[in-house]
Protein backbone atom coordinates (compact mmCIF):
# COMPACT_ATOMS: atom_id res chain seq x y z
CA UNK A 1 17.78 3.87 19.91
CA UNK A 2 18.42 6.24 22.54
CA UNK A 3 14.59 6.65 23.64
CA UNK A 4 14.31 2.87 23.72
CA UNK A 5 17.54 3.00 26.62
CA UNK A 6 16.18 5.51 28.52
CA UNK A 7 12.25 3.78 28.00
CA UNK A 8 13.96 0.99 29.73
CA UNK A 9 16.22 2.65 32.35
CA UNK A 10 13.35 4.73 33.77
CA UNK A 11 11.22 1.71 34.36
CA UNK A 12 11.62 0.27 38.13
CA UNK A 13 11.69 -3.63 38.95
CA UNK A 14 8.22 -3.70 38.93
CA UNK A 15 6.62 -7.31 39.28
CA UNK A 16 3.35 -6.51 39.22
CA UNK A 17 1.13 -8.08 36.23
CA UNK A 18 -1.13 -4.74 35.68
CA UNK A 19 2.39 -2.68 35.37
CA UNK A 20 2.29 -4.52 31.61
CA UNK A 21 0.54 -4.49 29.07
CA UNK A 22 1.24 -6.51 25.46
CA UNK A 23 -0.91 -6.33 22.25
CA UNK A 24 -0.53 -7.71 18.84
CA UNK A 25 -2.25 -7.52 15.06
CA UNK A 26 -1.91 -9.17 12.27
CA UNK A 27 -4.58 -8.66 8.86
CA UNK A 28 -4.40 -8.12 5.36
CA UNK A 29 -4.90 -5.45 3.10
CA UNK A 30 -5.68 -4.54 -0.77
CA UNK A 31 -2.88 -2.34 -1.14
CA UNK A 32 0.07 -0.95 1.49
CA UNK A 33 -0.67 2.95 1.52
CA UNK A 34 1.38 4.89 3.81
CA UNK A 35 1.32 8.82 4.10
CA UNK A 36 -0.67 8.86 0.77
CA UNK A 37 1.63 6.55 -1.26
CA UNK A 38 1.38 3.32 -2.46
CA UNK A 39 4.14 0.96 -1.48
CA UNK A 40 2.95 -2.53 -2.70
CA UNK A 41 2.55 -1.38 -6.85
CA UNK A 42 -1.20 -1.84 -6.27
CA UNK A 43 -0.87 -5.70 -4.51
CA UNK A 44 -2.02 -7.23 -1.30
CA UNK A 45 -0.49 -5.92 1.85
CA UNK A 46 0.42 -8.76 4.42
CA UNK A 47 1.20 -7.63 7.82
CA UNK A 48 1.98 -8.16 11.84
CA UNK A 49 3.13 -6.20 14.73
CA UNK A 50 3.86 -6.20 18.44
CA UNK A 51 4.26 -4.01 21.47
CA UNK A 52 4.95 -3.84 24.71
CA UNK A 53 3.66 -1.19 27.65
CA UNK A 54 4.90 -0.14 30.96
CA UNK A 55 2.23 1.51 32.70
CA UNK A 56 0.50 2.77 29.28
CA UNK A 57 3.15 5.56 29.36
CA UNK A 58 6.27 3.73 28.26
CA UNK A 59 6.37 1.83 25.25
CA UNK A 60 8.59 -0.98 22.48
CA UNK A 61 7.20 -2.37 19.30
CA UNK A 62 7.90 -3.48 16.24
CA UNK A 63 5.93 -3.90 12.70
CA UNK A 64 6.17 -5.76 9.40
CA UNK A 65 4.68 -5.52 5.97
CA UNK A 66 5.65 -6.81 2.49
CA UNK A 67 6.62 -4.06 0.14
CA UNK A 68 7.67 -3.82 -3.69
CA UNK A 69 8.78 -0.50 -5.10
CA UNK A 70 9.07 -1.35 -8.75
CA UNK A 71 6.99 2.03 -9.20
CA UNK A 72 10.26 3.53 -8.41
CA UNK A 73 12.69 0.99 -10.12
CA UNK A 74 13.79 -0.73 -7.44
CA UNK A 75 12.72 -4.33 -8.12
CA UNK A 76 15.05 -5.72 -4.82
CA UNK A 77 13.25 -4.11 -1.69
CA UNK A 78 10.56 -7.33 -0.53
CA UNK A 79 9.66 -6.38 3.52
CA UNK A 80 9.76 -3.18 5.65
CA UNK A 81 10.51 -4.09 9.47
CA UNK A 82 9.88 -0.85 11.78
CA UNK A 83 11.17 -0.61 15.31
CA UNK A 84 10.02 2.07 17.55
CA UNK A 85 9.96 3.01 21.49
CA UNK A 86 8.73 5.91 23.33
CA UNK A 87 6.88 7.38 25.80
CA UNK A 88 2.84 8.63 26.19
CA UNK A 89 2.12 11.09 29.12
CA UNK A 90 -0.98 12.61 29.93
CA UNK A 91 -0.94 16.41 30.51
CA UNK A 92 -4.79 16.83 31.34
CA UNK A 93 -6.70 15.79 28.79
CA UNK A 94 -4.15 15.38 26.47
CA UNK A 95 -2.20 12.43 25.57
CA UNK A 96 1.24 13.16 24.18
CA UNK A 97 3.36 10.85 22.69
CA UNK A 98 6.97 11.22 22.07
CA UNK A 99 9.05 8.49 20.27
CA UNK A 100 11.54 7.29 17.59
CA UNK A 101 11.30 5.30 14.86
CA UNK A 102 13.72 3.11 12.58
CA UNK A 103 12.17 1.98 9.08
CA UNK A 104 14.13 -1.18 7.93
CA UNK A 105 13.70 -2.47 4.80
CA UNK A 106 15.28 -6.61 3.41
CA UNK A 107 17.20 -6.85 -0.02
CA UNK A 108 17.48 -3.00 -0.17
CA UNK A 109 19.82 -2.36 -3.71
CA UNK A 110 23.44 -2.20 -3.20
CA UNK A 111 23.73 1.50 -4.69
CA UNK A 112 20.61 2.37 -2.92
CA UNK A 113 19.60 3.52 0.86
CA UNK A 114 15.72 2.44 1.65
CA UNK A 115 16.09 2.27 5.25
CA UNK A 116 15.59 5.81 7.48
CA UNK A 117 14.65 6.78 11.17
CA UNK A 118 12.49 9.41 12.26
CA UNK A 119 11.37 11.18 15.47
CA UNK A 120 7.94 12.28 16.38
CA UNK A 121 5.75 14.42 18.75
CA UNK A 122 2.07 13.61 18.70
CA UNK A 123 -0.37 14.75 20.56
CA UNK A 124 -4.44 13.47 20.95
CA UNK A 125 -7.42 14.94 22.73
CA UNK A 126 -11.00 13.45 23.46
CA UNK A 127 -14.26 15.27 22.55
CA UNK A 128 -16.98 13.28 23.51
CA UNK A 129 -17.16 10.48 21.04
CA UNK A 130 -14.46 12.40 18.85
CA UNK A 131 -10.70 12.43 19.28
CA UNK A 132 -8.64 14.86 17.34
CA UNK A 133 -4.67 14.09 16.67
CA UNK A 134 -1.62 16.07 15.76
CA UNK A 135 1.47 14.44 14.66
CA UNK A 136 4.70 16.16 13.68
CA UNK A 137 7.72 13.98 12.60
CA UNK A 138 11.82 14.91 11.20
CA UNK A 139 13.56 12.46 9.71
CA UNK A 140 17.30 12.92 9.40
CA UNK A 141 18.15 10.63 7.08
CA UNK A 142 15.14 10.24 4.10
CA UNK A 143 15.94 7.91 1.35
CA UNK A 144 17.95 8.95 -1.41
CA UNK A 145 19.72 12.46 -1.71
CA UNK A 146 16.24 13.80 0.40
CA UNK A 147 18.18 13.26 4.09
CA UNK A 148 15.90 15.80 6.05
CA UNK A 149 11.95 15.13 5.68
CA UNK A 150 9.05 16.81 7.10
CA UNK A 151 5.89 15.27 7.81
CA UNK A 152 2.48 16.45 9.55
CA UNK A 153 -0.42 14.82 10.24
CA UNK A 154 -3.80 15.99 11.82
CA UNK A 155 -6.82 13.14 12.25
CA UNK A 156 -9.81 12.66 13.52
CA UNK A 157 -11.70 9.90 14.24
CA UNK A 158 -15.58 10.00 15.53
CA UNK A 159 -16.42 6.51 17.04
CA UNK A 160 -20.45 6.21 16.47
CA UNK A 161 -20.92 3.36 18.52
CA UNK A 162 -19.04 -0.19 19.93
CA UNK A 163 -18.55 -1.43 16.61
CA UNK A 164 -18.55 1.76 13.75
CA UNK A 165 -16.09 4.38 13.33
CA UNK A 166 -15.53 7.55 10.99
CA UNK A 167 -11.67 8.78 10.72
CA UNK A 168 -9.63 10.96 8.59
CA UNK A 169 -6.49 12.51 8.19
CA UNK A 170 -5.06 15.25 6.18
CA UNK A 171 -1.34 15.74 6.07
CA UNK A 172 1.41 17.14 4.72
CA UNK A 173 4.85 15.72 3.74
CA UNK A 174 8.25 18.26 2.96
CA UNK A 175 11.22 16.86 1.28
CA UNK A 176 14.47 18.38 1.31
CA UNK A 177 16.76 17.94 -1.94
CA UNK A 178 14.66 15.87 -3.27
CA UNK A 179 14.36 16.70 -7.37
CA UNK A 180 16.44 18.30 -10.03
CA UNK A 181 15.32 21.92 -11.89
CA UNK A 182 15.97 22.72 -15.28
CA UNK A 183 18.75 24.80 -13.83
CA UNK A 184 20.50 21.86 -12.54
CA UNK A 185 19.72 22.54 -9.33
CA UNK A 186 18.84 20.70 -6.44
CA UNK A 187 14.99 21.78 -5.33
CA UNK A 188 12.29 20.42 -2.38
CA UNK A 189 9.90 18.47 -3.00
CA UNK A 190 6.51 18.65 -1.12
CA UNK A 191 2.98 16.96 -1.48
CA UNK A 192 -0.64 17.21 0.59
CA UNK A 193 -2.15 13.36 1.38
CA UNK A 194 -5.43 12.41 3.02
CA UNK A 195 -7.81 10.05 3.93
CA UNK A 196 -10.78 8.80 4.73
CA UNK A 197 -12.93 5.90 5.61
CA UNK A 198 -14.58 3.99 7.91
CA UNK A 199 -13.79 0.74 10.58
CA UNK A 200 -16.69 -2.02 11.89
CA UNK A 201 -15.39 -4.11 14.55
CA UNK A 202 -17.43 -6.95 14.01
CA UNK A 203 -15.74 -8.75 16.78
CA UNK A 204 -13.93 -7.61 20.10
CA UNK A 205 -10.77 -9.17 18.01
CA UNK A 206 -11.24 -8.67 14.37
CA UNK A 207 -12.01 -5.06 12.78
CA UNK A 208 -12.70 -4.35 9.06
CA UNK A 209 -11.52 -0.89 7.27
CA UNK A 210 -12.49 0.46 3.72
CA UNK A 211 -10.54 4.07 3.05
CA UNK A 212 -9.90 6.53 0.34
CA UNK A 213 -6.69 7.89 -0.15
CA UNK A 214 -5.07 10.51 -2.20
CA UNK A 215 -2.32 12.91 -3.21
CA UNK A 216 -2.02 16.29 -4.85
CA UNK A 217 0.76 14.91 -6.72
CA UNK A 218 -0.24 13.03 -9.62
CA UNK A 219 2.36 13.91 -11.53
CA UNK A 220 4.67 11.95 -9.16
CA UNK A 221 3.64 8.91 -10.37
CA UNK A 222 0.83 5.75 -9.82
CA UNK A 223 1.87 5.36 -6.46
CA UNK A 224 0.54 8.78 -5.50
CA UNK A 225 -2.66 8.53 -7.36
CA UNK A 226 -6.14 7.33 -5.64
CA UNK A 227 -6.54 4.33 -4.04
CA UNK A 228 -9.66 2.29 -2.49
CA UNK A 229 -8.37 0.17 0.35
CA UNK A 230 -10.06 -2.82 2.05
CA UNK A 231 -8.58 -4.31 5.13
CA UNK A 232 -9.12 -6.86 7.46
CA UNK A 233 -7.55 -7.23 11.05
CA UNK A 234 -6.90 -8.99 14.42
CA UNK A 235 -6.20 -7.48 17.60
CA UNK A 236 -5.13 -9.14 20.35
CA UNK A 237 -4.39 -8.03 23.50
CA UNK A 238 -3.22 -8.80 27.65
C-alpha cells in the first residue's frame, strides 16, 4: 500500500470541512461483469463501496461484491473486497489519476491464489457534454500461473441531459503464461471486451443502468460470452 502511505503523508492537518469529501453506493445488479467477464455464473450481483477525498486530488476506498466462480471450478471463492488509494491531478484539462489497487477475495481454495493487486494510470478529458477516458493497468501478480497482466481501457461517455447518459468502453486485456500449447509450452493469453449501454438517474441519489457486454473469446468459456445487464444504484454523498 505504498500510494495509500504517501496519500496520507502528503496531506497537511487540515481542519477544514470542504478539504473532505466522502461518498458511498450500494445497488444491485443482474449479473457481476467485470472487464468483459462474468464473475457471478450468470446470478445477481450485490454490492457496496466507500471513499474518502482530500481536496478531490487525494483519495482511499474500498468495494465489495459477491462472486462465485464455479465457471472456472472453483466452487469456494463467495466475496471480492477491493482496496485502493491514489491520487487525481489536473494538468489542464485533463484529469489524471494514478493509483493502486488490491483485489481480495473470502474462502479463496487452499491450492489456489484468487487475490492480486494492480497499478493504474488513467487519464479523462471533457468535450462539451462528452468525456473520453484512457486507462492502462499492470498487475504483478494475476491469478494462477498468469503473474503479469495487461489491461487497457478507453471509454466514453456522452451525458444528454441531468438524468440520461450514453457510455462505452472498448478494451483490451494481455495475459502472460496463461495457457498450455500442444507443444507443452507455456503461451499468452489475450482477449478484446466492450460495452455499452445507457444510465437514467431518476433521482439525485438513485441511477438505473442497462449494458451490453461482450468478448472475442467465446471459446473461453460462458463467462466470456454476451451478457444483458440491469442495475440499480444509490449514491450518496458529503
Amino acid at each position: 500500500m505504498v500510494v495509500l502511505v504517501c496519500a496520507l503523508a502528503a496531506m497537511p492537518s487540515a481542519h477544514a470541512a470542504d478539504d473532505w469529501a466522502f461518498s458511498g453506493n450500494l445497488g444491485l445488479r443482474s449479473t457481476y461483469m467485470s472487464r468483459g467477464i462474468g464473475q457471478t455464473d450468470g446470478k445477481s450481483s450485490r454490492f457496496f463501496g466507500a471513499d474518502v477525498a482530500w481536496r478531490d486530488t487525494v483519495y482511499v476506498g474500498m468495494w465489495s461484491s459477491n462472486v462465485d466462480f464455479s465457471a472456472s471450478g472453483d466452487t469456494h471463492t463467495r466475496r471480492e473486497y477491493d482496496v485502493y488509494a491514489g491520487w487525481r491531478p489536473k494538468v489542464g484539462i485533463v484529469t489524471l489519476d494514478v493509483g493502486y489497487a488490491y483485489y481480495g477475495y473470502s474462502h479463496q481454495p487452499r491450492d489456489t491464489r484468487v487475490s492480486y493487486s494492480e497499478w493504474y494510470v488513467r487519464g479523462s478529458v471533457p468535450v462539451g457534454p462528452v468525456v473520453m477516458g484512457l486507462s492502462v493497468n499492470y498487475s504483478p501478480d494475476y491469478p494462477g500461473m498468469v503473474q503479469r497482466a495487461y489491461y487497457t481501457e478507453g471509454t466514453v461517455a456522452w451525458a444528454i441531459d441531468d438524468a440520461w447518459t450514453l457510455s462505452g468502453v472498448v478494451a483490451h486485456q494481455q495475459e502472460a503464461h496463461a495457457v498450455f500449447r500442444p507443444n507443452g509450452h507455456i503461451g499468452s493469453f489475450g482477449y478484446n471486451a466492450w460495452n455499452l449501454g445507457a444510465t437514467w438517474r431518476f433521482t439525485p441519489t438513485w441511477s438505473a443502468d442497462l449494458r451490453y457486454w461482450n468478448t472475442d473469446a467465446h471459446d473461453a468459456g460462458d463467462p466470456f460470452h454476451p451478457h444483458l445487464v440491469a442495475s440499480i444504484k444509490a449514491d450518496f454523498s458529503r
